[in-house]
Protein backbone atom coordinates (compact mmCIF):
# COMPACT_ATOMS: atom_id res chain seq x y z
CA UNK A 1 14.94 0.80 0.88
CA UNK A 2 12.23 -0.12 -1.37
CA UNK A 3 8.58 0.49 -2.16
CA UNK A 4 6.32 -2.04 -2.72
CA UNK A 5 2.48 -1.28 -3.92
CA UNK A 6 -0.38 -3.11 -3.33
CA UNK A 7 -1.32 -2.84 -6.83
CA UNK A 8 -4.38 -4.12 -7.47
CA UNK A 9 -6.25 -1.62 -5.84
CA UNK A 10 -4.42 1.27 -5.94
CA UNK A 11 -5.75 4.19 -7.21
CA UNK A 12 -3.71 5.31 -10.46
CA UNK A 13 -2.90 8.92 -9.57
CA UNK A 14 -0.55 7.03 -6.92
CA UNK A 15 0.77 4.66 -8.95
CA UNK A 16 1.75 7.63 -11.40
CA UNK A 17 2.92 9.69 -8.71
CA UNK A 18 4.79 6.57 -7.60
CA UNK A 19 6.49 6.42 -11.03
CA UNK A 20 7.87 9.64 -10.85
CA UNK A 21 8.86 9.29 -7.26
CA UNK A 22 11.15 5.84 -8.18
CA UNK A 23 12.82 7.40 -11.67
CA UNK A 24 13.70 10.94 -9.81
CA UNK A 25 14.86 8.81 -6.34
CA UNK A 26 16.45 5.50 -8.04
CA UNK A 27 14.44 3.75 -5.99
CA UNK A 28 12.94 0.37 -6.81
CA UNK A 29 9.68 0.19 -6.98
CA UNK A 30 7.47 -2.55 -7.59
CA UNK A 31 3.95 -2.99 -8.34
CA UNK A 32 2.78 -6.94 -7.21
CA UNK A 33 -0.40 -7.69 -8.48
CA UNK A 34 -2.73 -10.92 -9.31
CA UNK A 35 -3.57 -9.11 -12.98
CA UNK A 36 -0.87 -7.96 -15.71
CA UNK A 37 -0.33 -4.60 -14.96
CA UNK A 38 1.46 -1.55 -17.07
CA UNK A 39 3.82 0.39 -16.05
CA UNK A 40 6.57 2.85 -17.57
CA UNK A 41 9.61 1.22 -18.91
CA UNK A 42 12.30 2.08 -16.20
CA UNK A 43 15.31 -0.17 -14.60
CA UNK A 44 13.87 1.16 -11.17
CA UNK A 45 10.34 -0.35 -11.91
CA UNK A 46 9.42 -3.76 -11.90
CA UNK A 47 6.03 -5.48 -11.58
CA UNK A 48 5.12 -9.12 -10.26
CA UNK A 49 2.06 -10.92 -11.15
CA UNK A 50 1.17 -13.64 -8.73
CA UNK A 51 -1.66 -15.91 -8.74
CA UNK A 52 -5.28 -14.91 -8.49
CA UNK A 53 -6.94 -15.31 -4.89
CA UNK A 54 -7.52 -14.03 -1.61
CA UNK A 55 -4.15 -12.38 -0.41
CA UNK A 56 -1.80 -13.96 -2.60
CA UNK A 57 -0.37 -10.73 -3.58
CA UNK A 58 0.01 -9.90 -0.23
CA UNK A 59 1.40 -13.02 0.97
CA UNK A 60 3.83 -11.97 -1.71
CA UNK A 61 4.93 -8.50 -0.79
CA UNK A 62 5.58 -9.84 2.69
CA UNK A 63 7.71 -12.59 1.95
CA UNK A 64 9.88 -10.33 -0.45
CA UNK A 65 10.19 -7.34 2.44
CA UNK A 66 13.01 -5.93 4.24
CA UNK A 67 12.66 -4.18 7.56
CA UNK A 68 12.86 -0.52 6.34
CA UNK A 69 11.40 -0.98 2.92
CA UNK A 70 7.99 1.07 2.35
CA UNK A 71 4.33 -0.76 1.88
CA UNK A 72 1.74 1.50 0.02
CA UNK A 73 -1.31 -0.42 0.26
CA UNK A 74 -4.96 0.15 2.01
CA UNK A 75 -5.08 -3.51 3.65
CA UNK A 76 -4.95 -3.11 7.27
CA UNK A 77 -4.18 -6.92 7.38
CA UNK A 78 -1.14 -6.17 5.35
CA UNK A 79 -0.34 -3.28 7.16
CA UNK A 80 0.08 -4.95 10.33
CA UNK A 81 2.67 -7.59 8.59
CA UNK A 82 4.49 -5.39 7.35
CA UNK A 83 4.83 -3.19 10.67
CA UNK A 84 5.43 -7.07 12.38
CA UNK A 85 8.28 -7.08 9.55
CA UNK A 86 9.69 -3.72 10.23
CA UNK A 87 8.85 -1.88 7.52
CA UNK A 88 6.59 0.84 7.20
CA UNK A 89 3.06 1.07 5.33
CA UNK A 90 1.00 3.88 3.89
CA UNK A 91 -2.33 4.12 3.05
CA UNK A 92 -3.06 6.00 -0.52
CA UNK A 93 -5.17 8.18 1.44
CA UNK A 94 -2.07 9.26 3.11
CA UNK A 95 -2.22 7.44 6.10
CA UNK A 96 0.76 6.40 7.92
CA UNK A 97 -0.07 2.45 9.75
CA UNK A 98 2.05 2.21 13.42
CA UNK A 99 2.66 0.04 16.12
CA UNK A 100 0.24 2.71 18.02
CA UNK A 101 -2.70 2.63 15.50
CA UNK A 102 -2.42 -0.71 13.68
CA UNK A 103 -4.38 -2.57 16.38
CA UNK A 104 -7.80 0.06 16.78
CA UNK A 105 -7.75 -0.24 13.12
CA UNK A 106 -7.88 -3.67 12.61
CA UNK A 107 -10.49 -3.92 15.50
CA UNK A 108 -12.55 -1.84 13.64
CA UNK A 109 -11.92 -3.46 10.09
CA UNK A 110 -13.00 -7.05 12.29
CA UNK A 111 -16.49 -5.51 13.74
CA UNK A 112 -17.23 -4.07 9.66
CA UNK A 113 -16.30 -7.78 8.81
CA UNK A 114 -18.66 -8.92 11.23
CA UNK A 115 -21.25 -6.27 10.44
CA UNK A 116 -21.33 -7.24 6.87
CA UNK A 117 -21.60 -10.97 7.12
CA UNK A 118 -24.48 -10.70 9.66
CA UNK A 119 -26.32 -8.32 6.54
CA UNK A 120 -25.77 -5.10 7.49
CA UNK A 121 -25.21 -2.55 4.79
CA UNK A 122 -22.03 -0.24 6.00
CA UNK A 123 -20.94 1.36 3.00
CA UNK A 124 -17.68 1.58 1.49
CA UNK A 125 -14.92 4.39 1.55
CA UNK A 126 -15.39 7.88 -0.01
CA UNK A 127 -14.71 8.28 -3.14
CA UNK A 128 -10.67 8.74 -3.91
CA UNK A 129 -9.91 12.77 -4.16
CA UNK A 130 -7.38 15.02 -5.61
CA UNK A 131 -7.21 15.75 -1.27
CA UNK A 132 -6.55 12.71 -0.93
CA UNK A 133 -3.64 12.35 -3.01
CA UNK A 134 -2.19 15.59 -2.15
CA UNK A 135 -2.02 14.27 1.51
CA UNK A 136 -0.35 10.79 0.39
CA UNK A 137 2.37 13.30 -1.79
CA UNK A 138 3.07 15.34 1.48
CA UNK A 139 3.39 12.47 4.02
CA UNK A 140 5.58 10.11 1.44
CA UNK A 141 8.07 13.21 0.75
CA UNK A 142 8.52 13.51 4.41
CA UNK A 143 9.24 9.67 5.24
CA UNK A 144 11.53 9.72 1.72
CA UNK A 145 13.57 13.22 3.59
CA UNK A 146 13.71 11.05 6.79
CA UNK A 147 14.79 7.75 5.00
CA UNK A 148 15.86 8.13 1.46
């Protein structure tokens, strides 16, 4: 197995954690991103830097997966290739993305879509929290117990 992030948005507490996570697993983990990105020197981390645009990075990340490798990323678009792929995807929030939720979630990222391009303000996330974090820490260590 191996984890793939998302990179360019990703908040950096999860990249960090991420870090950690690949050194003390031996894990590889690797950060794909449209911007030079750094990262700790480690054999276990590596870091591609694809062109800029519109989902090139995640075009990327899918053509590289492997059915059981782990997607951290907040793109339900990406989510749902990866799931298509058989691999798994988290949200940094801590969010596990499924066969059963994948689906309601992009029908709800369409009608924001939709919302916004016909002018209507909607807001973006909350701001990214130490809760938040804490809840991507617990739900990775138990899908690295069940598959690492």
């Amino acid at each position: 197995m191996k984890i793939w992030i998302d990179a360019d948005a990703c908040p950096k507490p999860i990249k960090e954690l991420l870090y950690r996570v690949a050194e003390r697993r031996q894990i590889i983990l690797t950060l794909v991103a449209n911007r030079s990105l750094g990262y700790p020197a480690s054999k276990w981390i590596r870091s591609i830097q694809v062109a800029a645009g519109a989902d090139v990075a995640d075009q990327e990340i899918v053509r590289l997966l492997e059915a059981g490798d782990l997607v951290i990323t907040a793109d339900i678009p990406l989510a749902a290739e990866t799931i298509s792929c058989g691999a798994q995807a988290l949200d940094p929030r801590g969010v596990f993305f499924s066969e059963d939720n994948i689906r309601e979630r992009l029908s709800v990222r369409n009608f924001m879509d939709d919302l916004r391009s016909n002018g209507i303000e909607t807001g973006g996330p909350a701001s990214y929290s130490a809760k938040d974090k804490q809840k991507f820490a617990n739900e990775l260590d138990r899908f690295l117990a069940r598959h690492g």
